[in-house]
Protein backbone atom coordinates (compact mmCIF):
# COMPACT_ATOMS: atom_id res chain seq x y z
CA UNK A 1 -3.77 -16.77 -29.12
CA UNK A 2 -1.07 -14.36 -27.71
CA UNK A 3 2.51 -15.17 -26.14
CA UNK A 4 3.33 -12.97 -23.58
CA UNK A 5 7.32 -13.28 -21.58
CA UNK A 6 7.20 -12.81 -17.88
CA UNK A 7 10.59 -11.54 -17.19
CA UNK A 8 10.12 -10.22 -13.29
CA UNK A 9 7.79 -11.88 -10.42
CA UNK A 10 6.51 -9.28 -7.93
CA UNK A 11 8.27 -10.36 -4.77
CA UNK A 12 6.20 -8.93 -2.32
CA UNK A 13 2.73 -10.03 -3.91
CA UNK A 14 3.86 -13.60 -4.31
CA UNK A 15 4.71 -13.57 -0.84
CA UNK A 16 1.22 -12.53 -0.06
CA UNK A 17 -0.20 -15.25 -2.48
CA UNK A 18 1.87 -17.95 -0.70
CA UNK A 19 1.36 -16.95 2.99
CA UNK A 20 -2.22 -16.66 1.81
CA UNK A 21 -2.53 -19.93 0.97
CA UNK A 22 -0.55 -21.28 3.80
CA UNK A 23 -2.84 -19.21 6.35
CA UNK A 24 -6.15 -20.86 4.81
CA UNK A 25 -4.75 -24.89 5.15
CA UNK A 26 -3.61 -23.38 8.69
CA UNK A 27 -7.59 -22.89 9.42
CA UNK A 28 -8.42 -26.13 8.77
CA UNK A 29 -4.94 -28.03 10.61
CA UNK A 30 -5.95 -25.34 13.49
CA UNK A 31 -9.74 -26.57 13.19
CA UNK A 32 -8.04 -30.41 13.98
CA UNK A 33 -5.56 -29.07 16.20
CA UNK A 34 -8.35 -27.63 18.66
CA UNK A 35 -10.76 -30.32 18.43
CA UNK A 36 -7.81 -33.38 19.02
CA UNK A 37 -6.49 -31.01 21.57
CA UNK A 38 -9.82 -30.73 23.61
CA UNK A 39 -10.24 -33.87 23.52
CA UNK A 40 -6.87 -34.53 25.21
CA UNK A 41 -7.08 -31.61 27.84
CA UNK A 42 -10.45 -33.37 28.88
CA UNK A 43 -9.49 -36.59 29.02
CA UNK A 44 -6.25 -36.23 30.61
CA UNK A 45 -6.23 -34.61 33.83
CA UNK A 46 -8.59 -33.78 36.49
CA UNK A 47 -8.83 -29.91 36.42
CA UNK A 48 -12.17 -29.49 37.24
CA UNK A 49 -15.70 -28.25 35.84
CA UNK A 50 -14.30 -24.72 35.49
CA UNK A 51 -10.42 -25.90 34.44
CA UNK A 52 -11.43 -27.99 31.65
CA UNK A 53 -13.58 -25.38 30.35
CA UNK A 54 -10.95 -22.81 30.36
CA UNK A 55 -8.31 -24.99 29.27
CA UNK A 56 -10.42 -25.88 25.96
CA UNK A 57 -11.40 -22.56 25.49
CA UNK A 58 -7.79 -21.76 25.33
CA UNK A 59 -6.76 -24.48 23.25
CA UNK A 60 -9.56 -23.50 20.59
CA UNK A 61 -8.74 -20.17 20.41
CA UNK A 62 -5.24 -20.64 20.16
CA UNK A 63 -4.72 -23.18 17.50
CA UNK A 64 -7.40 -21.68 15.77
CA UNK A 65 -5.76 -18.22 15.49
CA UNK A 66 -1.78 -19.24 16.04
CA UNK A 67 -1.71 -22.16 13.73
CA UNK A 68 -2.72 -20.04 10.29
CA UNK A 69 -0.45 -17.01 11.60
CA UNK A 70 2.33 -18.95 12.14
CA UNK A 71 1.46 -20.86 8.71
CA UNK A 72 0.75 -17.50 7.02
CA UNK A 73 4.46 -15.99 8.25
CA UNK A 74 6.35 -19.04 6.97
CA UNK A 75 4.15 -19.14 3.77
CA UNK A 76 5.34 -15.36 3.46
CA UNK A 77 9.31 -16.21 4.21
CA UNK A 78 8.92 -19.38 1.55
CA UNK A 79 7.03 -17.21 -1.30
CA UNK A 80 9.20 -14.22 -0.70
CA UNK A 81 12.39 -16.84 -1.25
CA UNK A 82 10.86 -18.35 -4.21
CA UNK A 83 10.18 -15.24 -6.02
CA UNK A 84 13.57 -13.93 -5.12
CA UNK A 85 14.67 -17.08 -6.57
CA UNK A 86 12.85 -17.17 -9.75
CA UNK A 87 13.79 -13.71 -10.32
CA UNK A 88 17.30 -14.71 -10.65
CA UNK A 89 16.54 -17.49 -13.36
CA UNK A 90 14.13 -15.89 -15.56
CA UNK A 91 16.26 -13.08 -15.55
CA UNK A 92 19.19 -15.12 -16.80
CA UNK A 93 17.33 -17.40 -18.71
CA UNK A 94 15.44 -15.03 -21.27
CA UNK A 95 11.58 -15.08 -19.68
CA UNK A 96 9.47 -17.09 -19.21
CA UNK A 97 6.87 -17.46 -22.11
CA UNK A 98 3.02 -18.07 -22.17
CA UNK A 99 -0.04 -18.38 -24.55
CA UNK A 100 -2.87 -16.90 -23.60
CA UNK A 101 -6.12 -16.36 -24.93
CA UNK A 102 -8.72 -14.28 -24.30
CA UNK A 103 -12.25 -15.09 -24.01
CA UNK A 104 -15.38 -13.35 -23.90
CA UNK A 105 -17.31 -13.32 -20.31
């Protein structure tokens, strides 16, 4: 087993881990977004063959695409915080130790 101190966090790569993760639960809220949503825009007005169709079109497209961008840039802000904030206490606080142990693959 070996101990190894993490005394710095990589701001900009945990900010890409974060906003990562955010982005990929956005797929699947924008995958409910855009089918709730075309439900709704079909069942609640009267906008014709061609209206609906665009309508839903747009509402797919957009909650599919906005939803994890928007969740990826706010995943980015919150993991670039974190590490910022983290890097303040392990700093003052020594490190932050782990065992490890390496195994053969």
């Amino acid at each position: 087993m070996k101990r190894i101190t993490i005394k710095h966090i990589g701001i900009m790569s945990f900010a890409n881990l974060i906003g990562t993760w955010n982005a990929i639960l956005g797929v699947f809220l924008g995958v409910a977004i855009a089918i709730s949503g075309s439900i709704t825009v079909v069942n609640s007005g009267d906008y014709g063959v061609i209206g609906n169709i665009l309508l839903v079109v747009g509402v797919i497209v957009g909650s599919i695409i906005l939803v994890p961008l928007f969740a990826y840039v706010v995943g980015w802000l919150y993991g670039a915080v974190i590490a910022l904030v983290a890097n303040l206490v392990v700093t003052t606080s020594g490190g932050v130790e782990l065992d490890i142990e390496e195994s053969k693959i």
